[in-house]
Protein backbone atom coordinates (compact mmCIF):
# COMPACT_ATOMS: atom_id res chain seq x y z
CA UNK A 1 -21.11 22.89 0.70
CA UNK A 2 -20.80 19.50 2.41
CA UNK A 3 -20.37 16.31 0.05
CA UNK A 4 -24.22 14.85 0.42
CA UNK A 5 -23.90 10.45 0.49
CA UNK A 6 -26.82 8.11 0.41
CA UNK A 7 -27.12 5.87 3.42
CA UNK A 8 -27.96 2.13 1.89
CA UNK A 9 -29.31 -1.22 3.44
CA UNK A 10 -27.31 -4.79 1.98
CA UNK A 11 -29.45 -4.59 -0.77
CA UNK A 12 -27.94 -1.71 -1.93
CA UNK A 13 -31.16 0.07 -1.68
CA UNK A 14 -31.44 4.06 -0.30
CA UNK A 15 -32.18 4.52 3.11
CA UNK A 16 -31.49 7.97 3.68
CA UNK A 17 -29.00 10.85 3.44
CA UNK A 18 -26.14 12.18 5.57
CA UNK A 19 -23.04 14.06 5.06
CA UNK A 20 -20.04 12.35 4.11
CA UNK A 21 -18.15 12.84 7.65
CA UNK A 22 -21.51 12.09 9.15
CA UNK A 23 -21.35 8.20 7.19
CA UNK A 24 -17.49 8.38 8.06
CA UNK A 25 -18.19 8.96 11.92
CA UNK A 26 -21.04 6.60 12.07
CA UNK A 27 -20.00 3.79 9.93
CA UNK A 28 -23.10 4.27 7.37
CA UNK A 29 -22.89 1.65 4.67
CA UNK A 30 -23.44 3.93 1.71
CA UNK A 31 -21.41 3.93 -2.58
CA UNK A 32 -18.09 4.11 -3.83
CA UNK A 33 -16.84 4.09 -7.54
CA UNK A 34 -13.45 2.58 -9.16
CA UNK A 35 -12.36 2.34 -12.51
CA UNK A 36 -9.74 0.26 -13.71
CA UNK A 37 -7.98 2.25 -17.05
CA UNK A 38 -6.34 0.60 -19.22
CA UNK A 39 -4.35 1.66 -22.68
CA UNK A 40 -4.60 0.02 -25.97
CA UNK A 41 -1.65 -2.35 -24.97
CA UNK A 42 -3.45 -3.41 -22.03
CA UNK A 43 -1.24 -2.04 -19.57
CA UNK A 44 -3.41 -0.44 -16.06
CA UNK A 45 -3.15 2.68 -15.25
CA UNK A 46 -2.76 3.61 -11.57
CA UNK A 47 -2.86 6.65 -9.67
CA UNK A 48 -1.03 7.74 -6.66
CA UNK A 49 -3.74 9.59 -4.38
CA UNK A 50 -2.83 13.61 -3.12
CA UNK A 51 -1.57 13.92 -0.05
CA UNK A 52 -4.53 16.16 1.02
CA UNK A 53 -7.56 13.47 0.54
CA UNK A 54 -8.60 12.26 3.82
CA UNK A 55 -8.58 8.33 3.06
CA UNK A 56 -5.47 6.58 2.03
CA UNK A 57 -2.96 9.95 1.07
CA UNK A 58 -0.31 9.09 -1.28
CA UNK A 59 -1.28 5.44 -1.71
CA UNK A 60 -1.75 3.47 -5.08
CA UNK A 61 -4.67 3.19 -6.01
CA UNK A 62 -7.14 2.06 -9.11
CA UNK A 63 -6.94 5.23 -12.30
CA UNK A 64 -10.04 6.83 -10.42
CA UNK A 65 -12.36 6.65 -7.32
CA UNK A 66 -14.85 8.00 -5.22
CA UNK A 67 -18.29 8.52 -3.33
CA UNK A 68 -21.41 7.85 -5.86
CA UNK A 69 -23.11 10.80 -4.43
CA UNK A 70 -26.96 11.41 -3.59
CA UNK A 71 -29.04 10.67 -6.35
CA UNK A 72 -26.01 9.30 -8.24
CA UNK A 73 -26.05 6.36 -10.26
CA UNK A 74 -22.81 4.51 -9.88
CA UNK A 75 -22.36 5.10 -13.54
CA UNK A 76 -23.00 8.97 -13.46
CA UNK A 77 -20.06 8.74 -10.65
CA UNK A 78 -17.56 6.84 -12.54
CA UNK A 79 -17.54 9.10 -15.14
CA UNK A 80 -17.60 12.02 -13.20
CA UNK A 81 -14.48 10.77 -11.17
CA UNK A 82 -12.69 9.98 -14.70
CA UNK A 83 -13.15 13.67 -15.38
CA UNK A 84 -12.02 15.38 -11.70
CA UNK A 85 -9.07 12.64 -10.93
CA UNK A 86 -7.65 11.94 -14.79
CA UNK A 87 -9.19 14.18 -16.68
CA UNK A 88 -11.01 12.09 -19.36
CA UNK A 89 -14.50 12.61 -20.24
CA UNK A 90 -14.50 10.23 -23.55
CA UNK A 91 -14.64 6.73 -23.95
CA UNK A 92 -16.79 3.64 -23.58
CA UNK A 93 -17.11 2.63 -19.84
CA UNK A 94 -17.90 -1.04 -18.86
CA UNK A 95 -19.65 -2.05 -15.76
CA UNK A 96 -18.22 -5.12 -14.75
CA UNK A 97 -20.33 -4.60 -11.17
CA UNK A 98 -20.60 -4.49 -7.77
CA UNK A 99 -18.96 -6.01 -4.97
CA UNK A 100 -20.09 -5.98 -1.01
CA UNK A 101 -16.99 -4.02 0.54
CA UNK A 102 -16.08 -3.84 4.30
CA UNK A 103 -12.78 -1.42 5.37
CA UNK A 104 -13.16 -1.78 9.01
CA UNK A 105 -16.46 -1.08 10.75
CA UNK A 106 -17.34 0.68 7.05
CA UNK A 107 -19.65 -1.13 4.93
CA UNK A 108 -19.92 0.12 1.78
CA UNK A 109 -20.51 -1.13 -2.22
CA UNK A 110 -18.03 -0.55 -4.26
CA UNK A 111 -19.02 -0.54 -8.02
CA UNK A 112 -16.33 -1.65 -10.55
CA UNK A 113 -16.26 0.45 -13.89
CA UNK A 114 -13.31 -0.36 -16.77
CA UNK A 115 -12.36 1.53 -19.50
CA UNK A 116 -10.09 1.30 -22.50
CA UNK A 117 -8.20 4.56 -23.49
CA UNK A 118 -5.34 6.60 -24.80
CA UNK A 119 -6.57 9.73 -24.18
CA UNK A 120 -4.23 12.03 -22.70
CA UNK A 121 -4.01 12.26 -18.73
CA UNK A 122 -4.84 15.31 -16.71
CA UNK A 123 -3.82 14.80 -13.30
CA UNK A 124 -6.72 16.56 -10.82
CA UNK A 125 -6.51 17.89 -7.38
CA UNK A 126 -7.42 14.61 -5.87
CA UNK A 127 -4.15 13.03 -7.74
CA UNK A 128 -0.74 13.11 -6.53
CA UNK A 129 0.68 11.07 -10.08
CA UNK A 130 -0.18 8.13 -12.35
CA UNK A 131 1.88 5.68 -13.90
CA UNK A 132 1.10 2.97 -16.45
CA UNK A 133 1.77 -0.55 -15.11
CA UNK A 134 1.79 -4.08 -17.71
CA UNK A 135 0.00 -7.03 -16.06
CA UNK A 136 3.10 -8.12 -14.84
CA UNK A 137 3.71 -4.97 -13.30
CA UNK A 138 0.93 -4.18 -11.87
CA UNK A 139 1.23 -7.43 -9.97
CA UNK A 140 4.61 -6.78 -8.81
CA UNK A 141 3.63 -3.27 -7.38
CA UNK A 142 0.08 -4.67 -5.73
CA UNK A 143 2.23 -7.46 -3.78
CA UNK A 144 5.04 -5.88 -2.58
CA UNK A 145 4.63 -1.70 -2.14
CA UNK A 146 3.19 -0.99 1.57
CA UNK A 147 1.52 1.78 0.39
CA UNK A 148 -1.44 0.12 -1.49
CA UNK A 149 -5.29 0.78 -1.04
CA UNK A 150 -7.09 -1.90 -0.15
CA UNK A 151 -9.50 -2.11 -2.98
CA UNK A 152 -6.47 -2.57 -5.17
């Protein structure tokens, strides 16, 4: 069955449905989750995306990510990401908000979740590894690996 995406307007409000290669192929601005993971000593957690998903394969990326699907709250995506991609399904998650997002001719939101854990990591289908990076790190990686997604 075909991943189903809401179509939005710049106000973030719905304006209809389509599949996801539908938005893809006709540049509808529609939702996307990430959520930054950190551990009790602060340091992020980063994923390296499969090799099989269609945008961005085997490129850093934030612990977890994805389409907020139709009748989704951004929220209700976040945490089901955390559970396909990492494999968590407890924890408090913190919505630190949205941001106006534009890959290309793409338009899309992009809401930003975070989450403190050190709950053990189950790598999904989606996920190709994940690594835990201190600040320092982290910024090391983001400024000078070519393989980084942009929302990173």
């Amino acid at each position: 069955m075909p991943e189903i995406l809401d179509i939005i307007n710049l106000n973030d409000q719905v304006i209809g449905q389509a599949t996801r290669e539908d938005v893809y192929a006709n540049n509808h601005m529609h939702r996307i989750v990430h959520i930054i993971v950190r551990d009790s000593a602060g340091r992020f957690l980063f994923q390296i995306r499969s090799e099989t998903v269609k945008y961005r394969p085997l490129h850093w990326c934030t612990a977890a990510c994805g389409h907020v699907q139709t009748g989704e709250t951004y929220a209700e995506a976040a945490r089901r990401e955390l559970e396909e991609e990492i494999g968590i399904v407890d924890g408090e998650l913190h919505d630190l908000g949205k941001i106006f997002y534009q890959s290309g001719n793409l338009p899309k939101y992009l809401g930003v979740f975070e989450l403190t854990t050190d709950a053990d990591i189950t790598v999904g289908e989606e996920v190709s590894s994940t690594q835990f990076f201190t600040p320092e790190e982290a910024h090391e990686l983001i400024t000078t690996h070519d393989l980084i997604h942009p929302a990173l």
